[in-house]
C-alpha atoms as a PDB file:
ATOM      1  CA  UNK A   1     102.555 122.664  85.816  1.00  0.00           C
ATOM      2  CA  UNK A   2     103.040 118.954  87.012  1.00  0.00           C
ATOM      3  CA  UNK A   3     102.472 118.756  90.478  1.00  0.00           C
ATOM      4  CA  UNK A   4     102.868 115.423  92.445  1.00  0.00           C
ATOM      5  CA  UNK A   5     102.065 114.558  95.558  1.00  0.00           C
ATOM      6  CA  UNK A   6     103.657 111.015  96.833  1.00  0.00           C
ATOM      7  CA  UNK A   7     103.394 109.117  99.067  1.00  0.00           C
ATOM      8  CA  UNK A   8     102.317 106.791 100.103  1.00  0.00           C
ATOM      9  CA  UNK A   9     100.991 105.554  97.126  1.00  0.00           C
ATOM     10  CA  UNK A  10     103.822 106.822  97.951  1.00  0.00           C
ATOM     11  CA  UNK A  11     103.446 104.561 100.857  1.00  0.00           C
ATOM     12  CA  UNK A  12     102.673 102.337  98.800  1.00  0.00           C
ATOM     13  CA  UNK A  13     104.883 103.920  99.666  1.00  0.00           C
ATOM     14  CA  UNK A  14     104.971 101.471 101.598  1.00  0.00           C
ATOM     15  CA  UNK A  15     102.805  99.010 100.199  1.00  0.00           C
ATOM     16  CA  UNK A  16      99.063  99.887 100.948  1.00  0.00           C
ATOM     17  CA  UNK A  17      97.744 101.636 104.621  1.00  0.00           C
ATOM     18  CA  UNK A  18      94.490 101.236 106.344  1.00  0.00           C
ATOM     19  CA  UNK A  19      92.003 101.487 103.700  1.00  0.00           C
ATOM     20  CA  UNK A  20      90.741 103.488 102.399  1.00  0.00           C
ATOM     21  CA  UNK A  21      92.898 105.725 104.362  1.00  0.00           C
ATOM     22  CA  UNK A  22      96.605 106.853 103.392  1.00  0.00           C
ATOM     23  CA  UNK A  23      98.146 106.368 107.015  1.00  0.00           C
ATOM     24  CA  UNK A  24      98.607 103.213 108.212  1.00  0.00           C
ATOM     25  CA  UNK A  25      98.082 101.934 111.644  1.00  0.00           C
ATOM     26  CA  UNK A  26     100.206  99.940 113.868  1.00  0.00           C
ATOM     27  CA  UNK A  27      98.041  96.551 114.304  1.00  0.00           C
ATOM     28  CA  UNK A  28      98.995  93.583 112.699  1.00  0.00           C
ATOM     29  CA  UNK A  29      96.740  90.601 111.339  1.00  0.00           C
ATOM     30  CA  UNK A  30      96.691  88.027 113.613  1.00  0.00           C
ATOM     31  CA  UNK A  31      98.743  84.829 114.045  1.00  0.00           C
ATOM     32  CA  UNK A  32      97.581  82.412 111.357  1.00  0.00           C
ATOM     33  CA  UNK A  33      94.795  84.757 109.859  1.00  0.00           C
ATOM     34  CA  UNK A  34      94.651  86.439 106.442  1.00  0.00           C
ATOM     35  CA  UNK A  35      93.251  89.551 105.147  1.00  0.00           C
ATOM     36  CA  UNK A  36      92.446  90.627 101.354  1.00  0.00           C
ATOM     37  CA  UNK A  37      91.705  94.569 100.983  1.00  0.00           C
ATOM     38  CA  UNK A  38      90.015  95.110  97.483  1.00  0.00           C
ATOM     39  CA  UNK A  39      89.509  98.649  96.113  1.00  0.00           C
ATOM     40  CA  UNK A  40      88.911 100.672  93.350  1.00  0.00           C
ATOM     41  CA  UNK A  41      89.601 104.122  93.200  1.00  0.00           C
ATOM     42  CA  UNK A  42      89.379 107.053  90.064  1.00  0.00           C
ATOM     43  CA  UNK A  43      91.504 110.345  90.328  1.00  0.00           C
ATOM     44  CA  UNK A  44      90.700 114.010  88.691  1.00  0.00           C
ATOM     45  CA  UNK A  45      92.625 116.787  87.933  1.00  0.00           C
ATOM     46  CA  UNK A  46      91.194 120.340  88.737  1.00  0.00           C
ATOM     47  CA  UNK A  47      91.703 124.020  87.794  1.00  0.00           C
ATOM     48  CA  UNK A  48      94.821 123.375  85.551  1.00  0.00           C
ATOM     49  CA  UNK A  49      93.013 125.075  82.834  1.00  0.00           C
ATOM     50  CA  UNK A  50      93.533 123.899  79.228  1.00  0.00           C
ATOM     51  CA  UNK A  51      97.115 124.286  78.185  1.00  0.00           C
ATOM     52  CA  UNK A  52      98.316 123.862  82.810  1.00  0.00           C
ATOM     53  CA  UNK A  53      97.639 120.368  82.802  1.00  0.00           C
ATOM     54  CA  UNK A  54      98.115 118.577  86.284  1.00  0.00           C
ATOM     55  CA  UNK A  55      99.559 115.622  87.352  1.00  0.00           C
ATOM     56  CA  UNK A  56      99.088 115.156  91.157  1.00  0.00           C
ATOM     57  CA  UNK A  57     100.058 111.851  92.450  1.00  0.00           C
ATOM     58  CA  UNK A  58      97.871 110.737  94.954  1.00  0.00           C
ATOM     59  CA  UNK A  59      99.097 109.433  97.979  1.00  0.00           C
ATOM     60  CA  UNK A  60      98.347 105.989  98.274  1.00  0.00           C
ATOM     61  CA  UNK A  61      97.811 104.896  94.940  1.00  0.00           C
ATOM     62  CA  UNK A  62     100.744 105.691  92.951  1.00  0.00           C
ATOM     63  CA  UNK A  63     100.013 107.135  89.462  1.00  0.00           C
ATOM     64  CA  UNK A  64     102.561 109.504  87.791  1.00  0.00           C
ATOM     65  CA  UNK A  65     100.665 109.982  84.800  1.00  0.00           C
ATOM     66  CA  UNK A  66      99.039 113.216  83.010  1.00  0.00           C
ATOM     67  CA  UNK A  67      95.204 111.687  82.281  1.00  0.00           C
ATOM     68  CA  UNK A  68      92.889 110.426  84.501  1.00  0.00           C
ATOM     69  CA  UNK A  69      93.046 107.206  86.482  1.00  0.00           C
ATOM     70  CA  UNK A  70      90.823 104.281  87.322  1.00  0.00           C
ATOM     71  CA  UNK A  71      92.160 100.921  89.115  1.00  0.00           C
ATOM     72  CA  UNK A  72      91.773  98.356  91.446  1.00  0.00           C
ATOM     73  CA  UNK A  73      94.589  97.792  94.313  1.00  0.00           C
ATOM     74  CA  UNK A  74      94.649  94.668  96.061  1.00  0.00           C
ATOM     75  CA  UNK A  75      96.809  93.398  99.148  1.00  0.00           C
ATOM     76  CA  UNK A  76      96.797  89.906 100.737  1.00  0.00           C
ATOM     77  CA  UNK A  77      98.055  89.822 104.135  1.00  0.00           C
ATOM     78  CA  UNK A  78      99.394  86.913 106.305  1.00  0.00           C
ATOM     79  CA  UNK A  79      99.384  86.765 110.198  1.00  0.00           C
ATOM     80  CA  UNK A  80     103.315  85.328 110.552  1.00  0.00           C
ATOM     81  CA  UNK A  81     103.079  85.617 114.676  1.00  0.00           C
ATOM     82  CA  UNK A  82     101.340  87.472 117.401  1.00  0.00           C
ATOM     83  CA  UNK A  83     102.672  91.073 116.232  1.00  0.00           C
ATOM     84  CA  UNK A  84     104.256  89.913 113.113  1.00  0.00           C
ATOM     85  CA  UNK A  85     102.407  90.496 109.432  1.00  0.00           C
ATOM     86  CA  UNK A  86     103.707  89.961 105.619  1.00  0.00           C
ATOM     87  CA  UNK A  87     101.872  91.281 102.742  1.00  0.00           C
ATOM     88  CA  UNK A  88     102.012  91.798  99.253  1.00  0.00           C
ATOM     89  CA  UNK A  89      99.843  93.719  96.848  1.00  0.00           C
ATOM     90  CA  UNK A  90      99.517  95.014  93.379  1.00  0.00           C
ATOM     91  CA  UNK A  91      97.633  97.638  91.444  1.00  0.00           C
ATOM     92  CA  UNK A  92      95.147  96.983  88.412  1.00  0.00           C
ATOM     93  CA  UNK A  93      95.076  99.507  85.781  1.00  0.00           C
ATOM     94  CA  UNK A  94      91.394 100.308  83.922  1.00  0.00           C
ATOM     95  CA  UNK A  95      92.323 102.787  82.371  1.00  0.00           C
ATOM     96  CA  UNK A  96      95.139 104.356  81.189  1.00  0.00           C
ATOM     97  CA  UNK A  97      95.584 101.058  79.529  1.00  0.00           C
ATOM     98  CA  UNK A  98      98.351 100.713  76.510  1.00  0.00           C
ATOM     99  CA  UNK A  99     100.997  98.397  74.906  1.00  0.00           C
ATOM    100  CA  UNK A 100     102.485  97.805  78.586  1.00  0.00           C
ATOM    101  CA  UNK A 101     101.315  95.652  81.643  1.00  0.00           C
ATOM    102  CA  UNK A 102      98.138  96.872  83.277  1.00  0.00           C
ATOM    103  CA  UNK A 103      99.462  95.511  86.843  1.00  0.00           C
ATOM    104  CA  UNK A 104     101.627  97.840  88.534  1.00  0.00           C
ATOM    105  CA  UNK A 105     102.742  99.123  92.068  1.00  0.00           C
ATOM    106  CA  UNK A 106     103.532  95.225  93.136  1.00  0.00           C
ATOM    107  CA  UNK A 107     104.573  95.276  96.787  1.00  0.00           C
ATOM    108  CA  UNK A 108     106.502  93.008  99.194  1.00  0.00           C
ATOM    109  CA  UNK A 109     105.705  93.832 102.737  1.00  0.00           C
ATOM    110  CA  UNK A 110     106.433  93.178 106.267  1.00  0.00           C
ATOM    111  CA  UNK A 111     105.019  94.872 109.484  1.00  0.00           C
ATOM    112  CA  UNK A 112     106.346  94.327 112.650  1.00  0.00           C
ATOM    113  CA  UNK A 113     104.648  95.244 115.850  1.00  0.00           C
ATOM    114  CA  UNK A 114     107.900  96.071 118.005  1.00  0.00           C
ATOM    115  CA  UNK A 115     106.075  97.575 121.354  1.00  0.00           C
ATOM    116  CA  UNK A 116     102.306  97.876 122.649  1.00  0.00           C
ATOM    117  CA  UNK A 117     100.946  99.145 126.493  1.00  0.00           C
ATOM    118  CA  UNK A 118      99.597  96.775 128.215  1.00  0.00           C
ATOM    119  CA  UNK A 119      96.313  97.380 127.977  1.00  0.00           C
ATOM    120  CA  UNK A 120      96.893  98.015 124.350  1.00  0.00           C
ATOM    121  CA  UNK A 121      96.051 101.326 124.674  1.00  0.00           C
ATOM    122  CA  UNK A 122      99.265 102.301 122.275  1.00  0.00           C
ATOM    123  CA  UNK A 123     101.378 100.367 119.874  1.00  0.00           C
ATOM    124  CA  UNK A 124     104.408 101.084 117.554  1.00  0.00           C
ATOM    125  CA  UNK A 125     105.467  99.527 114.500  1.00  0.00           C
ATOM    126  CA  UNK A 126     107.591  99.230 111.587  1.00  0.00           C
ATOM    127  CA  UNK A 127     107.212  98.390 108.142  1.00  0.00           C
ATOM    128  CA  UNK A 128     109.972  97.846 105.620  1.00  0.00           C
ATOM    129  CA  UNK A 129     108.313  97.232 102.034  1.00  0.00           C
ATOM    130  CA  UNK A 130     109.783  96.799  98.594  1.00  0.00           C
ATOM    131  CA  UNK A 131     108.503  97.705  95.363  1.00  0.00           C
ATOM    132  CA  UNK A 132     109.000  95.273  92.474  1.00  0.00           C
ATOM    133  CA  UNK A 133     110.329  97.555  89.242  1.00  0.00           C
ATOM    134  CA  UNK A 134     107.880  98.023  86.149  1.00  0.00           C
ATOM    135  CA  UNK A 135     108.626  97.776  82.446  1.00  0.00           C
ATOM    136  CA  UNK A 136     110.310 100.820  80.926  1.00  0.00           C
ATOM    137  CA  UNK A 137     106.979 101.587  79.094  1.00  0.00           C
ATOM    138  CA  UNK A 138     104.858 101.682  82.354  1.00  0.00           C
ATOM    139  CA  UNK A 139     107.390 104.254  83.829  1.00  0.00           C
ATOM    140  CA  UNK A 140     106.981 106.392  80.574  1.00  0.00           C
ATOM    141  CA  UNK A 141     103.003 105.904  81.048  1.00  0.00           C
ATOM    142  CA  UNK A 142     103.752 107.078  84.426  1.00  0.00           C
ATOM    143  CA  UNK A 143     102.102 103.324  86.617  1.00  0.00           C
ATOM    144  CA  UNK A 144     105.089 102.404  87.649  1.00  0.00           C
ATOM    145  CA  UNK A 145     109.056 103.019  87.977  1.00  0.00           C
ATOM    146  CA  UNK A 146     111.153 101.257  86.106  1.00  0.00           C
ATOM    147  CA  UNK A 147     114.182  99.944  89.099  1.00  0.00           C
ATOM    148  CA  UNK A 148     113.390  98.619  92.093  1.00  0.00           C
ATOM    149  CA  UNK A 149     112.239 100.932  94.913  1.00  0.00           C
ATOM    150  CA  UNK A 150     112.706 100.187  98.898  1.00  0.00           C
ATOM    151  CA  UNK A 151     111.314 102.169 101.959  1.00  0.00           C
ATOM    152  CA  UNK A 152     110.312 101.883 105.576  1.00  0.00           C
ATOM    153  CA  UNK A 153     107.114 103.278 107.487  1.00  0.00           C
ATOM    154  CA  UNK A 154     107.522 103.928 111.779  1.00  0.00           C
ATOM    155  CA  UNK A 155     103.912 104.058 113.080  1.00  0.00           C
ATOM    156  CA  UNK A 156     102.274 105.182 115.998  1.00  0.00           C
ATOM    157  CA  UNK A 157      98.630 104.432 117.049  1.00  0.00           C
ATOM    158  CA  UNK A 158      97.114 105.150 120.357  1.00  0.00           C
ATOM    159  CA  UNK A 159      93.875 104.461 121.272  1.00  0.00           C
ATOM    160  CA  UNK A 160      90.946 105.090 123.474  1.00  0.00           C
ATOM    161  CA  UNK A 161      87.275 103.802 124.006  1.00  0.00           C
ATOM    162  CA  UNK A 162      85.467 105.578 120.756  1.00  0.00           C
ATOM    163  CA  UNK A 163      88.898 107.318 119.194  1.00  0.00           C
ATOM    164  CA  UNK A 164      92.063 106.390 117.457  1.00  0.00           C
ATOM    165  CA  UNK A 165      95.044 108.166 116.259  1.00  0.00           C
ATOM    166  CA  UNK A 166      98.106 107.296 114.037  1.00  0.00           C
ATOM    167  CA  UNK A 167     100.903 108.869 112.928  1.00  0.00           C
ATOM    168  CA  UNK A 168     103.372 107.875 109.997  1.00  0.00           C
ATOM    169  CA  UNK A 169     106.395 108.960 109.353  1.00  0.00           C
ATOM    170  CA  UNK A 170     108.147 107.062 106.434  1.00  0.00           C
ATOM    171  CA  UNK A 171     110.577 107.143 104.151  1.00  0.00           C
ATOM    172  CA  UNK A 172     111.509 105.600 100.271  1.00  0.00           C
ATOM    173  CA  UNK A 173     114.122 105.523  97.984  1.00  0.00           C
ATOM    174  CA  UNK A 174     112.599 105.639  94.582  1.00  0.00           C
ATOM    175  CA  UNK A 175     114.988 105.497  91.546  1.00  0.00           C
ATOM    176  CA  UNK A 176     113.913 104.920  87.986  1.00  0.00           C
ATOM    177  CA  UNK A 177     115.474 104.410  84.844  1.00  0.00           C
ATOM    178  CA  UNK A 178     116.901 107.867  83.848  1.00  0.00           C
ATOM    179  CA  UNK A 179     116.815 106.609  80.598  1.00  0.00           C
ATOM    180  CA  UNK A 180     113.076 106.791  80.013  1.00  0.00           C
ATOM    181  CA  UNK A 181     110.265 109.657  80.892  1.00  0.00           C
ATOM    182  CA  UNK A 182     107.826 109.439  84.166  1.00  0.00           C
ATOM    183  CA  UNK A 183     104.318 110.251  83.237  1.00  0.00           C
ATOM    184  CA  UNK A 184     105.261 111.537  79.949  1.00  0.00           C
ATOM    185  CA  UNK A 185     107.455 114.101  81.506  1.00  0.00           C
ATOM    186  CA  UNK A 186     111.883 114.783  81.053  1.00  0.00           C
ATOM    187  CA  UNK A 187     112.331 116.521  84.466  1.00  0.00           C
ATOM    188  CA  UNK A 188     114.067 114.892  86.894  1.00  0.00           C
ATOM    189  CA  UNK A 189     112.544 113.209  89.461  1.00  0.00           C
ATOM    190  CA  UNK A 190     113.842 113.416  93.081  1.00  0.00           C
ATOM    191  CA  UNK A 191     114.558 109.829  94.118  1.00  0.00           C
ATOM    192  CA  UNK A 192     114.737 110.095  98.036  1.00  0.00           C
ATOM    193  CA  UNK A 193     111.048 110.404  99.638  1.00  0.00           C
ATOM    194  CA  UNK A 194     109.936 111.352 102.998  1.00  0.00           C
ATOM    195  CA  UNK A 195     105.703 111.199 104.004  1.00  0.00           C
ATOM    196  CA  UNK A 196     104.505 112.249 107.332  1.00  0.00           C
ATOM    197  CA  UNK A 197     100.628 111.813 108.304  1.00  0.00           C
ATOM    198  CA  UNK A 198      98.384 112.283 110.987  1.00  0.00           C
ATOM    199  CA  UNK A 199      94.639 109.854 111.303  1.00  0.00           C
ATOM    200  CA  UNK A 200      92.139 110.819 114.066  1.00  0.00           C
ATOM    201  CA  UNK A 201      89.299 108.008 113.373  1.00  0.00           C
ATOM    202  CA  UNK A 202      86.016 108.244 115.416  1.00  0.00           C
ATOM    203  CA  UNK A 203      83.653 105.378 116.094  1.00  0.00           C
ATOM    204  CA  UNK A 204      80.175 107.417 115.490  1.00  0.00           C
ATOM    205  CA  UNK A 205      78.119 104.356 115.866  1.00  0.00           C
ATOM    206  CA  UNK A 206      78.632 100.770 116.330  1.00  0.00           C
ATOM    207  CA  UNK A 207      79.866  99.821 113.077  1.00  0.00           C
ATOM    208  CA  UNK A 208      80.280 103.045 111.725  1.00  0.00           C
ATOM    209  CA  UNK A 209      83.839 104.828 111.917  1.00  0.00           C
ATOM    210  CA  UNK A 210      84.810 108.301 110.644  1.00  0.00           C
ATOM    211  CA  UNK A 211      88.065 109.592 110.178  1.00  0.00           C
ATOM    212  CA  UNK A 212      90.033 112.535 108.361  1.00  0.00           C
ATOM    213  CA  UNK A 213      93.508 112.348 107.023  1.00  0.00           C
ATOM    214  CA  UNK A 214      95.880 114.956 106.369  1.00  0.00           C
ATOM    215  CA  UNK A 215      99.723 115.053 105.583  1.00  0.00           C
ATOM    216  CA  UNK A 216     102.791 116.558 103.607  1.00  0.00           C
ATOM    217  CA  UNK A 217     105.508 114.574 101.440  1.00  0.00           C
ATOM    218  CA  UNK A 218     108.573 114.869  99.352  1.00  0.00           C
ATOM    219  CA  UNK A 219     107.425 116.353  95.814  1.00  0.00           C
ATOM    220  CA  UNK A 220     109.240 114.668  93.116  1.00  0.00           C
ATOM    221  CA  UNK A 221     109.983 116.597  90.397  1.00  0.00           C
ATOM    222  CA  UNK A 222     113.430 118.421  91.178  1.00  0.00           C
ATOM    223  CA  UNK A 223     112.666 121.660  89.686  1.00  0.00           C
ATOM    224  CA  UNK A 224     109.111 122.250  91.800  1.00  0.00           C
ATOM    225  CA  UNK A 225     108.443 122.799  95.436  1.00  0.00           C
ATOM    226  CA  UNK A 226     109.964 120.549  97.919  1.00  0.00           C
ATOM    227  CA  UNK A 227     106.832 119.463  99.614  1.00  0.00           C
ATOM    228  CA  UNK A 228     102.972 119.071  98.451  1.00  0.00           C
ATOM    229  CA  UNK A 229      99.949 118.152 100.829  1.00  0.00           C
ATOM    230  CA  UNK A 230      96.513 116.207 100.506  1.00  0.00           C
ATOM    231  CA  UNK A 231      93.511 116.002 102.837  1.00  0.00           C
ATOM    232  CA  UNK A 232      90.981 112.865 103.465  1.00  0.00           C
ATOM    233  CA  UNK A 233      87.748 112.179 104.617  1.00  0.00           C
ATOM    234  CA  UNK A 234      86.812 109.083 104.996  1.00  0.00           C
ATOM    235  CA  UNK A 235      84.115 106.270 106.162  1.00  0.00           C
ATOM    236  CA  UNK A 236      84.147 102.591 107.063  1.00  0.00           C
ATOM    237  CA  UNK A 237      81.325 100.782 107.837  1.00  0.00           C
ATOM    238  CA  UNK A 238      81.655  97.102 109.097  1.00  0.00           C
ATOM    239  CA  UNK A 239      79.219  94.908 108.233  1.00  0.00           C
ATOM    240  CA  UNK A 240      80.774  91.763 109.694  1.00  0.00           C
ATOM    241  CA  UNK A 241      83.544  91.554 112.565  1.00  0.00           C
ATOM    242  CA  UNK A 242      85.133  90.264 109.504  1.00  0.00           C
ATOM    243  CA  UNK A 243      83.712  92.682 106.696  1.00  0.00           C
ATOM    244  CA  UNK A 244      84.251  96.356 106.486  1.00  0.00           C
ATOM    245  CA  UNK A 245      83.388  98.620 103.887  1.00  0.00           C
ATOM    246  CA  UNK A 246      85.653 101.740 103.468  1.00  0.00           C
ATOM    247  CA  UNK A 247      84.813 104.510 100.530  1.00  0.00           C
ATOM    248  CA  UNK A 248      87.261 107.992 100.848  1.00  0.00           C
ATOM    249  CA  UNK A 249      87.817 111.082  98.911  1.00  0.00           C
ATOM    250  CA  UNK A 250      91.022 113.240  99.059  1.00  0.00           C
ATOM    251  CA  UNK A 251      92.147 116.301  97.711  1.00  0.00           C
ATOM    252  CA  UNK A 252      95.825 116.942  96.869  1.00  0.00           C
ATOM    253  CA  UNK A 253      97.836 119.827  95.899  1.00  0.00           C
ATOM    254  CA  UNK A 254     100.569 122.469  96.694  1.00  0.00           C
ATOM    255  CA  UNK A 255      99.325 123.588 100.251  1.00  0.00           C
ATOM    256  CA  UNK A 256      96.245 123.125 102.491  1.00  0.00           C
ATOM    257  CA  UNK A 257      94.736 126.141 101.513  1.00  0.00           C
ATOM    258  CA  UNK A 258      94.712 125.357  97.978  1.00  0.00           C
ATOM    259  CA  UNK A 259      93.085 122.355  98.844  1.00  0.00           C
ATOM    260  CA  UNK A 260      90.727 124.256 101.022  1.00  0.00           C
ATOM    261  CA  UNK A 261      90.116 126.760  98.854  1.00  0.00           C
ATOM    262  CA  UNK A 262      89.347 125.047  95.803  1.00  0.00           C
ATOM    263  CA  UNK A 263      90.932 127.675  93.576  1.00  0.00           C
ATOM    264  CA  UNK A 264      94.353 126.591  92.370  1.00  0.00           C
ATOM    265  CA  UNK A 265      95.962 123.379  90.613  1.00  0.00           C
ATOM    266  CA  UNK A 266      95.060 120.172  92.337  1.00  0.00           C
ATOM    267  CA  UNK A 267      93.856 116.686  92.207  1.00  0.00           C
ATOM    268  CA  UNK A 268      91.013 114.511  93.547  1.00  0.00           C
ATOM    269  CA  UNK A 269      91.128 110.452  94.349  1.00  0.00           C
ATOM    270  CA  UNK A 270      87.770 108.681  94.847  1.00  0.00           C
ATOM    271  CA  UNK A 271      88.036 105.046  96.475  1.00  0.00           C
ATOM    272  CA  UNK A 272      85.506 102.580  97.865  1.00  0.00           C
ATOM    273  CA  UNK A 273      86.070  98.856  98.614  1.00  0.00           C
ATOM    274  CA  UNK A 274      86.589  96.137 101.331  1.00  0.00           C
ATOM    275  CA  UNK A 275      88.366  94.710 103.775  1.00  0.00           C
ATOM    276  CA  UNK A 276      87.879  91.339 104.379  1.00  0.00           C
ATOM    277  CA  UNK A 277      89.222  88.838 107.343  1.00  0.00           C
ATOM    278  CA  UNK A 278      89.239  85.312 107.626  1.00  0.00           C
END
């Protein structure tokens, strides 16, 4: 049974969100500032059972491979104007680790900040990204696909004193070479993508910010369900103005109640790291 659920990683989908969420909101660096997120994350597959392996990608760090992951995404970001941002990122493989490049997933970015209230109290953006293509080998490991990969992210944020809320809707074209496995796997992957995503985030505390994350996308493999979902909880705690500390874990799998449930085929992605501003 090889399930995958992509984003976001499919996003990155479109390059990486608001960490160490999957959705991505619609604010942009400002003019002449920069902004390094550093993470590491580890994924786990659950109830396949011994001979139903699972391979769930997780959406947000994309991983099409059978065995477990550990790596480190990192994006630099670049305030270009006033509601203008370019980034690019890459993803650092720990393990699985072979006779192929351990950096993968490497992103070109832009995000542009087309409308806002205002009072700021709502903003929407768009953000084209393109995906750099892997080696052959990394697409048969399943960190990376082997041609060139394009999409575009339309995001909606609105906010309020103590709450937030964005929305992503996105989509990515995401051909490989046909030549080679994905993840160790001969079934054909569906190359057009489309994510949708919904982020309530709470500040609790000064400091302290809450926030779940839910949303459906575009299945790959051609010959299983169209559409797979995940669920998020996560935390970010901000040490500095500048400094914020985000860990998450997220559940992915066929349907919500699966993930609710516990008792079917799914996958889990742990991720803590930092955000930092300067």
């Amino acid at each position: 049974m090889r399930l995958v659920v992509l984003p976001l990683l499919l996003i990155p989908i479109l390059s990486y969100a608001f960490e160490p969420l999957n959705t991505d909101d619609a604010g942009t660096v400002a003019i002449d500032r920069n902004q390094i997120e550093q993470y590491f994350f580890k994924t786990a597959s659950h109830g396949g059972g011994k001979n139903n392996t699972i391979d769930i990608l997780t959406p947000g760090e994309e991983y099409f491979g059978g065995e477990n992951a550990k790596a480190f995404p990192l994006t630099y970001t670049r305030g270009i104007t006033d509601n203008l941002e370019a980034s690019i990122g890459g993803t650092y493989f720990a393990n699985p680790q072979g006779n192929y490049s351990p950096v993968a997933n490497k992103v070109i970015a832009f995000k542009w900040r087309f409308a806002q209230g205002d009072q700021g109290e709502w903003a929407l953006a768009i953000k084209p990204s393109f995906t750099l293509p892997g080696s052959q080998q990394q697409q048969v490991h399943g960190l990376d696909l082997a041609l060139p990969n394009y999409g575009i992210n339309l995001i909606g944020s609105r906010y309020w004193n103590e709450v937030e809320l964005h929305i992503n809707a996105s989509y990515m074209n995401s051909p490989y070479n046909t030549n080679y496995q994905i993840g160790m796997s001969s079934d054909p992957n569906r190359t057009n993508i489309l994510f949708f995503s919904v982020a309530p985030v709470w500040t609790v505390l000064k400091g302290v910010r809450l926030a779940i994350d839910v949303g459906i996308t575009t299945n790959p493999p051609s010959n299983e369900q169209y559409l797979t979902s995940y669920a998020l909880l996560a935390a970010i705690l901000s040490a500095t103005d500048d400094l914020d500390i985000g860990l998450s874990y997220m559940r992915s799998a066929t349907n919500v109640g699966v993930i609710l449930s516990q008792s079917g085929a799914s996958s889990s992605r742990s991720e803590i790291g930092f955000t930092w501003r300067f």
